[in-house]
C-alpha atoms as a PDB file:
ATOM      1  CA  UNK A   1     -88.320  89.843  94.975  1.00  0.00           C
ATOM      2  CA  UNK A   2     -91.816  91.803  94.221  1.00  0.00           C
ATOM      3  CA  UNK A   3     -93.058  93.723  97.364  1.00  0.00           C
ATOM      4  CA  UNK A   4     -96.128  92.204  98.502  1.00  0.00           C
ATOM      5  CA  UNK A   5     -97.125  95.272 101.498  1.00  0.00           C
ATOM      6  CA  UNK A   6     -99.114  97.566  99.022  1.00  0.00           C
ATOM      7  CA  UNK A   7     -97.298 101.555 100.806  1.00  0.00           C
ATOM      8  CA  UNK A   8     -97.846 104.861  99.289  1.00  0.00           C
ATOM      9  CA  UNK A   9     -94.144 105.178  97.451  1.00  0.00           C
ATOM     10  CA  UNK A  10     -94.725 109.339  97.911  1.00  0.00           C
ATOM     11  CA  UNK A  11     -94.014 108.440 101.969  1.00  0.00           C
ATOM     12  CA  UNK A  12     -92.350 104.739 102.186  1.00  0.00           C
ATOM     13  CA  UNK A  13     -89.385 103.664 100.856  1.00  0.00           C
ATOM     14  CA  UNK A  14     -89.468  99.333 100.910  1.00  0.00           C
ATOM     15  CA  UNK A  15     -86.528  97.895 101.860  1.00  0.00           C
ATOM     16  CA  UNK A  16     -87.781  94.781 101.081  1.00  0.00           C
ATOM     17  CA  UNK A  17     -90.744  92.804 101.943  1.00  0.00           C
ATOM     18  CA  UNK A  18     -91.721  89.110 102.019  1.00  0.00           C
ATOM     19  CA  UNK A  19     -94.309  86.911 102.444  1.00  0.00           C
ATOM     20  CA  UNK A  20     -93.527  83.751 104.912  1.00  0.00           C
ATOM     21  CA  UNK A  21     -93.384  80.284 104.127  1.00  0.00           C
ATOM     22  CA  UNK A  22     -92.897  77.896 107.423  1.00  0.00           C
ATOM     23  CA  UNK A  23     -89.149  77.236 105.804  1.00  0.00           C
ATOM     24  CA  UNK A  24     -88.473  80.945 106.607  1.00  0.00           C
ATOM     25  CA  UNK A  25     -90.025  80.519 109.880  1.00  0.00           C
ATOM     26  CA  UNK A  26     -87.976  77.318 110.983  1.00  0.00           C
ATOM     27  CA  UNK A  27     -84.644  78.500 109.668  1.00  0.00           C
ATOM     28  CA  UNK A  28     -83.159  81.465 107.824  1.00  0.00           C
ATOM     29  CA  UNK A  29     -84.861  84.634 105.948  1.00  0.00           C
ATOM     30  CA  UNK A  30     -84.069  84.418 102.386  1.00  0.00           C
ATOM     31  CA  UNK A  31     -82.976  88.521 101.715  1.00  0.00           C
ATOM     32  CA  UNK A  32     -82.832  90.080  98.276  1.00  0.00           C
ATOM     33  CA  UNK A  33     -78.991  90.756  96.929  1.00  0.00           C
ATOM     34  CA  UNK A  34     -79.696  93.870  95.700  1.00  0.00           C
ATOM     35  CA  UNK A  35     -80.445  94.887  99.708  1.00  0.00           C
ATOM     36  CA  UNK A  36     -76.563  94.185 100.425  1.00  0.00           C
ATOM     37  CA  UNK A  37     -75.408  97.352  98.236  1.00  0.00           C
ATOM     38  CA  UNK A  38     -78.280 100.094  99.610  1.00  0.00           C
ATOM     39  CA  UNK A  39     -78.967  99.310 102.953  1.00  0.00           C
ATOM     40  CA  UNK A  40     -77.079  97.312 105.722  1.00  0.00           C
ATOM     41  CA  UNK A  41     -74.325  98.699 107.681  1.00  0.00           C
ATOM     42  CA  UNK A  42     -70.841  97.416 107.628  1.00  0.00           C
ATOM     43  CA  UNK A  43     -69.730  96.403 111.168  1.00  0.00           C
ATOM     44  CA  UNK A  44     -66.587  94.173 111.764  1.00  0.00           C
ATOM     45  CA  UNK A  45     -66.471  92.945 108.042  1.00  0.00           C
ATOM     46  CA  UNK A  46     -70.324  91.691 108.461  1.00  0.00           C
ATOM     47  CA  UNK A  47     -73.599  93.362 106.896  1.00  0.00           C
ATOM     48  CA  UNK A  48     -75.796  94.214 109.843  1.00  0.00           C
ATOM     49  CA  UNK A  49     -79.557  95.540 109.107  1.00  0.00           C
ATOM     50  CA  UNK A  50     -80.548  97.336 112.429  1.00  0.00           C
ATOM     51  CA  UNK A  51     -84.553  98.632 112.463  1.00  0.00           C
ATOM     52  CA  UNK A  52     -86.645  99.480 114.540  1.00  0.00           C
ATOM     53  CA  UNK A  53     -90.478  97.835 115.200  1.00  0.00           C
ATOM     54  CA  UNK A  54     -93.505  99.884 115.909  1.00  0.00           C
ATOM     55  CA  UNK A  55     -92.338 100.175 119.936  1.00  0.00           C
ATOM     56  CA  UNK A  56     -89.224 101.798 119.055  1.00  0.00           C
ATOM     57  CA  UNK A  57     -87.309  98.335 120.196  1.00  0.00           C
ATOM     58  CA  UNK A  58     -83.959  98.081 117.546  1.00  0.00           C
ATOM     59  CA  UNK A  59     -83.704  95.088 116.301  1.00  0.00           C
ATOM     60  CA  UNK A  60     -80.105  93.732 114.645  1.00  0.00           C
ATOM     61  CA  UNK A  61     -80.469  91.340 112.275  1.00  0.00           C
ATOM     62  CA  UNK A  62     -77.035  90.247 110.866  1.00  0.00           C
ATOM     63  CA  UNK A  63     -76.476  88.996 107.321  1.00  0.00           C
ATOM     64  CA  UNK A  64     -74.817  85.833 105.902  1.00  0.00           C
ATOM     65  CA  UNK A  65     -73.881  85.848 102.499  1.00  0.00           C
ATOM     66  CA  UNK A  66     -73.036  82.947 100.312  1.00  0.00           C
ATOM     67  CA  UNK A  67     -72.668  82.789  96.759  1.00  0.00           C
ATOM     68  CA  UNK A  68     -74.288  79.754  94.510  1.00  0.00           C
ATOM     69  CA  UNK A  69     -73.930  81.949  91.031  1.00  0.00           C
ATOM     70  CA  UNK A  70     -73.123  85.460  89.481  1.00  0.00           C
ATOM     71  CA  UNK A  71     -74.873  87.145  92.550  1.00  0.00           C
ATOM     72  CA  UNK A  72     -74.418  86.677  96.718  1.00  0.00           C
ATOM     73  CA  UNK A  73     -77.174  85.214  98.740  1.00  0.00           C
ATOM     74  CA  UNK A  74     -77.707  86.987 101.821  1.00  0.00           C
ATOM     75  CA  UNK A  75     -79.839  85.313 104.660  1.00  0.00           C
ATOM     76  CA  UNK A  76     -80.367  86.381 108.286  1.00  0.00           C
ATOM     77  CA  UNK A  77     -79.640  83.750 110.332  1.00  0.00           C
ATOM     78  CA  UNK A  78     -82.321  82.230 112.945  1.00  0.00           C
ATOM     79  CA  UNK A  79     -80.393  82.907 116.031  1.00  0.00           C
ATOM     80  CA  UNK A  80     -81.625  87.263 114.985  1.00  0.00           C
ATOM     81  CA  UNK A  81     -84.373  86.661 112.925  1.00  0.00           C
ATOM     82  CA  UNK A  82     -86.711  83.938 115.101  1.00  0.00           C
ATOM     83  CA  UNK A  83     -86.731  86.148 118.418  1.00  0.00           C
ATOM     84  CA  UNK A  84     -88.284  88.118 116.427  1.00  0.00           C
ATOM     85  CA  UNK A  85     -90.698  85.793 114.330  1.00  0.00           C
ATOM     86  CA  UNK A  86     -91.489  84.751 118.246  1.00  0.00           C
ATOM     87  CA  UNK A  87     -91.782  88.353 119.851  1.00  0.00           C
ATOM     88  CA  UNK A  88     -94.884  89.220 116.998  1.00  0.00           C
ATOM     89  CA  UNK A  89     -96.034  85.503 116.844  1.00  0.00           C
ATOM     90  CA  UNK A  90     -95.372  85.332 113.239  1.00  0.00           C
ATOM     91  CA  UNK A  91     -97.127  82.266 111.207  1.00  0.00           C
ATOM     92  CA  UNK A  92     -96.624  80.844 107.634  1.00  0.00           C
ATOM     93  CA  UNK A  93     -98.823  82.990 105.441  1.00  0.00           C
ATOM     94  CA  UNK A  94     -97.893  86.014 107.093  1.00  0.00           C
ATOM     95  CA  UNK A  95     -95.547  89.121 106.127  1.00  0.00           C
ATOM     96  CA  UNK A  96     -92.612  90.817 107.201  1.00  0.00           C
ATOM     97  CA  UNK A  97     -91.461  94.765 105.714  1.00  0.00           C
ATOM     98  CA  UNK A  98     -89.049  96.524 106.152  1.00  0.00           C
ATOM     99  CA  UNK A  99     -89.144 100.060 105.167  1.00  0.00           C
ATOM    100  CA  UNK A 100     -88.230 103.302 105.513  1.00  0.00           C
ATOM    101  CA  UNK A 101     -90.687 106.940 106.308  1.00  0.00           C
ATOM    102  CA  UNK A 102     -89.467 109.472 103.478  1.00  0.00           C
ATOM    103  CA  UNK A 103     -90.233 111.936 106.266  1.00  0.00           C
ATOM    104  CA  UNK A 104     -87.749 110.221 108.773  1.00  0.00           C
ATOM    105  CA  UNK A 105     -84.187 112.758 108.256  1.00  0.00           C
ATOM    106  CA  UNK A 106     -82.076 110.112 110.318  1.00  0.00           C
ATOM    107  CA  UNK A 107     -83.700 107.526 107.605  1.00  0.00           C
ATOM    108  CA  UNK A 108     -84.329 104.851 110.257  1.00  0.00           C
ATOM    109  CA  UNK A 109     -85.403 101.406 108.792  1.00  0.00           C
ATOM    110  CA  UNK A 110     -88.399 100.157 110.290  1.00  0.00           C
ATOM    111  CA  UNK A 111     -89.633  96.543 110.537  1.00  0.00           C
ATOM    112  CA  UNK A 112     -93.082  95.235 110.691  1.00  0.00           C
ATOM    113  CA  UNK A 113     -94.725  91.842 110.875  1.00  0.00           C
ATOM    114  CA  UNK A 114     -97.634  92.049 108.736  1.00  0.00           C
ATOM    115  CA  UNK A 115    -101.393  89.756 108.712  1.00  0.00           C
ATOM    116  CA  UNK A 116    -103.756  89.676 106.242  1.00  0.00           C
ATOM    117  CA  UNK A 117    -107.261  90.572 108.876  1.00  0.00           C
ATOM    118  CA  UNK A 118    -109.819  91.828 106.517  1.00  0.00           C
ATOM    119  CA  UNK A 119    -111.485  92.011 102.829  1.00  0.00           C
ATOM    120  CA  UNK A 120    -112.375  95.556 102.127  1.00  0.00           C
ATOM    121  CA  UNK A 121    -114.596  96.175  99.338  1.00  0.00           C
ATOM    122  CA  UNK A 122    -112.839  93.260  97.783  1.00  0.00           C
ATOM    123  CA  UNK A 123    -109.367  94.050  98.869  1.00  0.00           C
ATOM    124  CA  UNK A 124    -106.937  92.349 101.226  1.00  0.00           C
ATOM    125  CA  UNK A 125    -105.861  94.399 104.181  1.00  0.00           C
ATOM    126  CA  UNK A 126    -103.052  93.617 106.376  1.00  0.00           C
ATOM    127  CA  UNK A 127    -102.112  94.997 109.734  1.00  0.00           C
ATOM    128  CA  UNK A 128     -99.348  95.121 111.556  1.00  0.00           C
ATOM    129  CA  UNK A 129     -98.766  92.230 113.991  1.00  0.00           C
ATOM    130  CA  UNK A 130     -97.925  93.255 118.093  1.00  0.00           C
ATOM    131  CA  UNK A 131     -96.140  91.653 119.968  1.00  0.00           C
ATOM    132  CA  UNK A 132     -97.862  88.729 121.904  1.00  0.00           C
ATOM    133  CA  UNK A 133     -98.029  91.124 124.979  1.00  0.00           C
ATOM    134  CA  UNK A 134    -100.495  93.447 123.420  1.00  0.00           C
ATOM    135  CA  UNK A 135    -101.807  91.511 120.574  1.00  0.00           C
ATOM    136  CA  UNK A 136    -105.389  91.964 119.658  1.00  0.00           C
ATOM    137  CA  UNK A 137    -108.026  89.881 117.875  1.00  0.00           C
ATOM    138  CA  UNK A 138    -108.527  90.448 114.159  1.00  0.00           C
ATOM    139  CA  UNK A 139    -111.817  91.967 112.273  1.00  0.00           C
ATOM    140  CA  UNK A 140    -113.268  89.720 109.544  1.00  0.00           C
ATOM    141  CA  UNK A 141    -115.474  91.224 107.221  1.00  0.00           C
ATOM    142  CA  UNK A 142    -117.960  90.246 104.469  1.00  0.00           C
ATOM    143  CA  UNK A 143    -118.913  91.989 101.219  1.00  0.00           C
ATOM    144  CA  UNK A 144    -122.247  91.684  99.324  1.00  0.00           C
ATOM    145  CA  UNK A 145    -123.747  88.727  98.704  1.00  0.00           C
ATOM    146  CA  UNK A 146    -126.431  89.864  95.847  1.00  0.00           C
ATOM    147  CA  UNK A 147    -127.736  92.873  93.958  1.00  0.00           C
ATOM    148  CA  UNK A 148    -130.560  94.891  93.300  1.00  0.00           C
ATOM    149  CA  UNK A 149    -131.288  97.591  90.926  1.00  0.00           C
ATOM    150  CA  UNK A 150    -130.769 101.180  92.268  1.00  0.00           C
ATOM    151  CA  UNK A 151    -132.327 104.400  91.080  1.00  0.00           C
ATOM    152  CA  UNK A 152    -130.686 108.197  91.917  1.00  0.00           C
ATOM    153  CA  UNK A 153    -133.217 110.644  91.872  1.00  0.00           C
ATOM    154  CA  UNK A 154    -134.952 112.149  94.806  1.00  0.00           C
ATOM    155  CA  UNK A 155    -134.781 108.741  96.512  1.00  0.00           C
ATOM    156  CA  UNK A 156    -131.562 106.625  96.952  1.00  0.00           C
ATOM    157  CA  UNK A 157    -132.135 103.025  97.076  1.00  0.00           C
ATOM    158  CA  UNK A 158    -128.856 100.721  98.083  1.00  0.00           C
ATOM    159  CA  UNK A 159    -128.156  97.339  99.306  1.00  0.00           C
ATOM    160  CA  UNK A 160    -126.622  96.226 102.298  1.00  0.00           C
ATOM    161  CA  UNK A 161    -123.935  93.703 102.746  1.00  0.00           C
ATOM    162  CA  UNK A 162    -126.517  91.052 103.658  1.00  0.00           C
ATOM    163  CA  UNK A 163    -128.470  91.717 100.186  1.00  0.00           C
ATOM    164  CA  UNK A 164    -131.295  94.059 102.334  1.00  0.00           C
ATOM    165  CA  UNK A 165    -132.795  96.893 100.415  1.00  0.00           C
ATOM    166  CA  UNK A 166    -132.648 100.351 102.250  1.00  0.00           C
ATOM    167  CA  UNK A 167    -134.842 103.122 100.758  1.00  0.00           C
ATOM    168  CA  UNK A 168    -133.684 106.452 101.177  1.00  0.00           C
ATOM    169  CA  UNK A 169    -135.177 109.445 100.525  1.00  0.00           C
ATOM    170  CA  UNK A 170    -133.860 112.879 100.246  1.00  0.00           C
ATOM    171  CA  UNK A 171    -135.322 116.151 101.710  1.00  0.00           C
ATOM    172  CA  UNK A 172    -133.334 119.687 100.737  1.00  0.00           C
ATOM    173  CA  UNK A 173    -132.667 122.862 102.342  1.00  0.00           C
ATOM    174  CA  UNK A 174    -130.226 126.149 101.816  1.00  0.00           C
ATOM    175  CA  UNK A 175    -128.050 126.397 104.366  1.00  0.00           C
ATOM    176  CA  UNK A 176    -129.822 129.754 105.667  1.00  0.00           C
ATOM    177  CA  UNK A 177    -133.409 130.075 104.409  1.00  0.00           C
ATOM    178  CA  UNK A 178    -133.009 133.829 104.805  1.00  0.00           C
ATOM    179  CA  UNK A 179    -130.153 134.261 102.490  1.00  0.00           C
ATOM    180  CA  UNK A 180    -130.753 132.287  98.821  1.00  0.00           C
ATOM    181  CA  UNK A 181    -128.328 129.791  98.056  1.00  0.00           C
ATOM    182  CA  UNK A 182    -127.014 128.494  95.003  1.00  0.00           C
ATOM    183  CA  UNK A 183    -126.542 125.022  95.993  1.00  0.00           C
ATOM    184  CA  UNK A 184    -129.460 122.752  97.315  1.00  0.00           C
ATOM    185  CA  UNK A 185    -128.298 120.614 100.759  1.00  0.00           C
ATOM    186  CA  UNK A 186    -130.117 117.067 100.361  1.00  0.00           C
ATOM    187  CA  UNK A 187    -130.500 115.590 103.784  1.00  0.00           C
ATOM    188  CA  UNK A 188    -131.544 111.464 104.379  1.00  0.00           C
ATOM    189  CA  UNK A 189    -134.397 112.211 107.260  1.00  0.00           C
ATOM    190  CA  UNK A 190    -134.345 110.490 110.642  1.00  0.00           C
ATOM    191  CA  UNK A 191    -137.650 108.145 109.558  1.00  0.00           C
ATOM    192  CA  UNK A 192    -135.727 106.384 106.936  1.00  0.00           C
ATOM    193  CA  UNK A 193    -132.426 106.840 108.392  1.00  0.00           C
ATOM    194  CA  UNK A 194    -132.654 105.872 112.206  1.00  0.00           C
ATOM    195  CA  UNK A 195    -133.481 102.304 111.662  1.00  0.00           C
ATOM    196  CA  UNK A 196    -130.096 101.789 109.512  1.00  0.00           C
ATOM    197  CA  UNK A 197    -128.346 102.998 112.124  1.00  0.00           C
ATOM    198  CA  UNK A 198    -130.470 100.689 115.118  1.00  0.00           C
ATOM    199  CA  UNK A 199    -129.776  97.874 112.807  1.00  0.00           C
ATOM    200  CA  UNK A 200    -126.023  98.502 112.528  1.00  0.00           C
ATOM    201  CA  UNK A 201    -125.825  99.661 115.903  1.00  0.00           C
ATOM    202  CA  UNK A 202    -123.836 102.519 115.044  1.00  0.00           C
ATOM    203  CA  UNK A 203    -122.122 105.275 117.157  1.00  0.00           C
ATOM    204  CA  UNK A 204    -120.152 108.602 117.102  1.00  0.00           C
ATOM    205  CA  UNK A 205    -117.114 108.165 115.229  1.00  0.00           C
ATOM    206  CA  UNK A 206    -118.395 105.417 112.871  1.00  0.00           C
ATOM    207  CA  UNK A 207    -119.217 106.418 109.493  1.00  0.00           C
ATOM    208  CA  UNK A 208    -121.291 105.539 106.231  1.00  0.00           C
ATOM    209  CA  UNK A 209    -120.387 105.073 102.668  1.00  0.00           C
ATOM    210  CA  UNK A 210    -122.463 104.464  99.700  1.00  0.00           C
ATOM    211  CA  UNK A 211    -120.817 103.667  96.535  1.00  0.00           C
ATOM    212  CA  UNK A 212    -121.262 102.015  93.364  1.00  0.00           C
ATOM    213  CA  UNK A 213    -118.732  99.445  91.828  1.00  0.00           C
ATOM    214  CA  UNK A 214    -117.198 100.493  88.369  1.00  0.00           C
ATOM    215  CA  UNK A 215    -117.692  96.839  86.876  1.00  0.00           C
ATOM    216  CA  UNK A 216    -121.531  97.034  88.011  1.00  0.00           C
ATOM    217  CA  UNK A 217    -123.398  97.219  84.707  1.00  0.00           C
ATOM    218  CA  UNK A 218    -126.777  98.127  87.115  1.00  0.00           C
ATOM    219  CA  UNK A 219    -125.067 101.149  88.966  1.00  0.00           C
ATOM    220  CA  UNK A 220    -126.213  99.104  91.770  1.00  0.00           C
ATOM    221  CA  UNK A 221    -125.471 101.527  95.224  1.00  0.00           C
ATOM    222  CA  UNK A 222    -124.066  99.976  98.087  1.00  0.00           C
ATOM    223  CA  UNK A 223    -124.149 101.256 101.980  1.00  0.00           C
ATOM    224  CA  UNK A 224    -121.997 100.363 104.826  1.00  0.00           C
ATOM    225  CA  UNK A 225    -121.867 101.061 108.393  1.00  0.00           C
ATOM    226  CA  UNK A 226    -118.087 101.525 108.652  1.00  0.00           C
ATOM    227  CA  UNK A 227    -116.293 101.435 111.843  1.00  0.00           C
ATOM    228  CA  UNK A 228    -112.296 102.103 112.776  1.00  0.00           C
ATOM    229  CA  UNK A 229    -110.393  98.896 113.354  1.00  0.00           C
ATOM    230  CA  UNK A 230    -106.618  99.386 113.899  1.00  0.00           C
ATOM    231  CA  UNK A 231    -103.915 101.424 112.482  1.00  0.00           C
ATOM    232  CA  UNK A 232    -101.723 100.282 109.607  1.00  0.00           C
ATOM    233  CA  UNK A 233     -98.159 102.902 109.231  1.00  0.00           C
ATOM    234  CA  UNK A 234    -100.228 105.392 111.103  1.00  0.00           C
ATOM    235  CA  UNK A 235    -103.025 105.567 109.186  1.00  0.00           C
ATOM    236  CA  UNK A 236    -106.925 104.280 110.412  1.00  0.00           C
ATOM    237  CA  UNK A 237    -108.321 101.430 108.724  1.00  0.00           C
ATOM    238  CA  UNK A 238    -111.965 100.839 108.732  1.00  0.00           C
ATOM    239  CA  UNK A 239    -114.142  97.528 108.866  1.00  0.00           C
ATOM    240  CA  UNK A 240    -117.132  97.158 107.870  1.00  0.00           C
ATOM    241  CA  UNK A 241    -120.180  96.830 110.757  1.00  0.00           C
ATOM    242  CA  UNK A 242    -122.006  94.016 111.217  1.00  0.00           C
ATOM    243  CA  UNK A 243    -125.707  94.265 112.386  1.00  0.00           C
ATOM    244  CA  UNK A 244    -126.641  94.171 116.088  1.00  0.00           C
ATOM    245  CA  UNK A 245    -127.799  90.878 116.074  1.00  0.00           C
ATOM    246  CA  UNK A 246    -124.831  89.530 114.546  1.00  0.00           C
ATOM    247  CA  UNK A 247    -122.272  91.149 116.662  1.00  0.00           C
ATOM    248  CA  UNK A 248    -123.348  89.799 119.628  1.00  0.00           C
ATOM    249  CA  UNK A 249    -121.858  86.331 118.107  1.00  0.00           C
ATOM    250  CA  UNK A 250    -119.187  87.563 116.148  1.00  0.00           C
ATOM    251  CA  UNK A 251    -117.918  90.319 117.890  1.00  0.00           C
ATOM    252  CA  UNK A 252    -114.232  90.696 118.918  1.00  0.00           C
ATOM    253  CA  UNK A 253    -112.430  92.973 120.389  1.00  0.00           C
ATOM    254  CA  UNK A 254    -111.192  96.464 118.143  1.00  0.00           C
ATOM    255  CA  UNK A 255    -107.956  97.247 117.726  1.00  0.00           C
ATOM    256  CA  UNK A 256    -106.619 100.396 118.543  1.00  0.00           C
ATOM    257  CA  UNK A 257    -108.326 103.925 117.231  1.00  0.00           C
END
């Protein structure tokens, strides 16, 4: 079974992870068999996979086996797996993972309800699911919609991800006028740069990125206002920012920082 949660194999070790289909919702979790000789524990002559979700709550989930060819078929039953499909409001299309943190020396497996929430620069994000206590609202993001040439001298010109042109030039400075420097520091002045961020409405703690796609024959530059969403295994995923005028229809609320 290919792992679908893309996790940095230097930290994570995957268990296994799956993408659900309403059949594993309504009735048993199809496991794969190789998971029966690395992982569960042996308790009372059955295979018992106990983890752990984000809140530190164990879970048990208890494994039936049955055996249609060369290999046995394990399965967690509903009566451990759907509290939990229930507890994290899990819906066809979304994931479940279970992993394990190389930096963990008790080697706990964790499990985590995953959702797809955003594209990001044309890739699919997912996050992990709360339970329906403290769920929050998911980001959804679009990327550009057209190009524009670009041009890198003393001026960078980019597009937005509404297809706007933003002119940008660049003013440079040493560090400490009295002292030469080897190295020139380019700065975007606050007459081009203040009505980007009005527009975008950003704040401290967002940031900016301008980048260029590799597949872009025109070297096109891109900006985006970028703002932190929600946390995915600890680390902070960002979103892109919609303008002011567009948040004020779309907006939701962020996850946690």
């Amino acid at each position: 079974m290919k792992d679908i949660i893309p996790m940095d194999k230097k930290f994570f070790k995957i268990v296994f992870s799956k993408q659900l289909t309403a059949t594993d919702l309504e009735h048993q979790l199809i496991v794969p068999s190789d998971v029966l000789k690395k992982y569960p524990i042996l308790r009372q002559n059955e295979f018992v996979i106990i983890s752990f979700d984000q809140n530190e709550k164990q879970w048990e989930f208890p494994l039936a086996t049955r055996k249609t060819g060369k290999y046995a078929k394990p399965t967690m039953p509903a009566g451990s797996w759907h509290p939990f499909v229930q507890e994290f409001g899990l819906r066809a299309g979304d994931a479940v993972v279970f992993y394990i943190s190389k930096c963990d020396e008790a080697g706990k497996i964790q499990v985590r309800g995953m959702r797809q929430t955003i594209s990001l620069m044309g890739t699919e994000q997912a996050s992990d699911r709360e339970n329906r206590s403290s769920a929050s609202v998911a980001c959804s993001v679009q990327g550009p919609r057209r190009r524009q040439e670009t041009d890198w001298g003393d001026l960078i010109i980019s597009i937005e991800q509404n297809g706007k042109q933003w002119k940008f030039p660049l003013a440079t400075r040493t560090t400490d006028r009295s002292k030469p420097s080897k190295y020139m520091k380019p700065t975007i002045p606050a007459g081009s740069w203040h009505p980007f961020v009005q527009e975008f409405g950003l704040c401290a703690g967002d940031g900016v990125i301008f980048f260029i796609r590799k597949r872009d024959g025109a070297r096109n530059i891109h900006v985006r206002g970028m703002r932190q969403a929600f946390r995915l295994m600890g680390k902070r995923v960002w979103k892109e920012v919609e303008k002011v005028d567009n948040q004020a229809s779309t907006s939701q609320p962020r996850g946690p920082a």
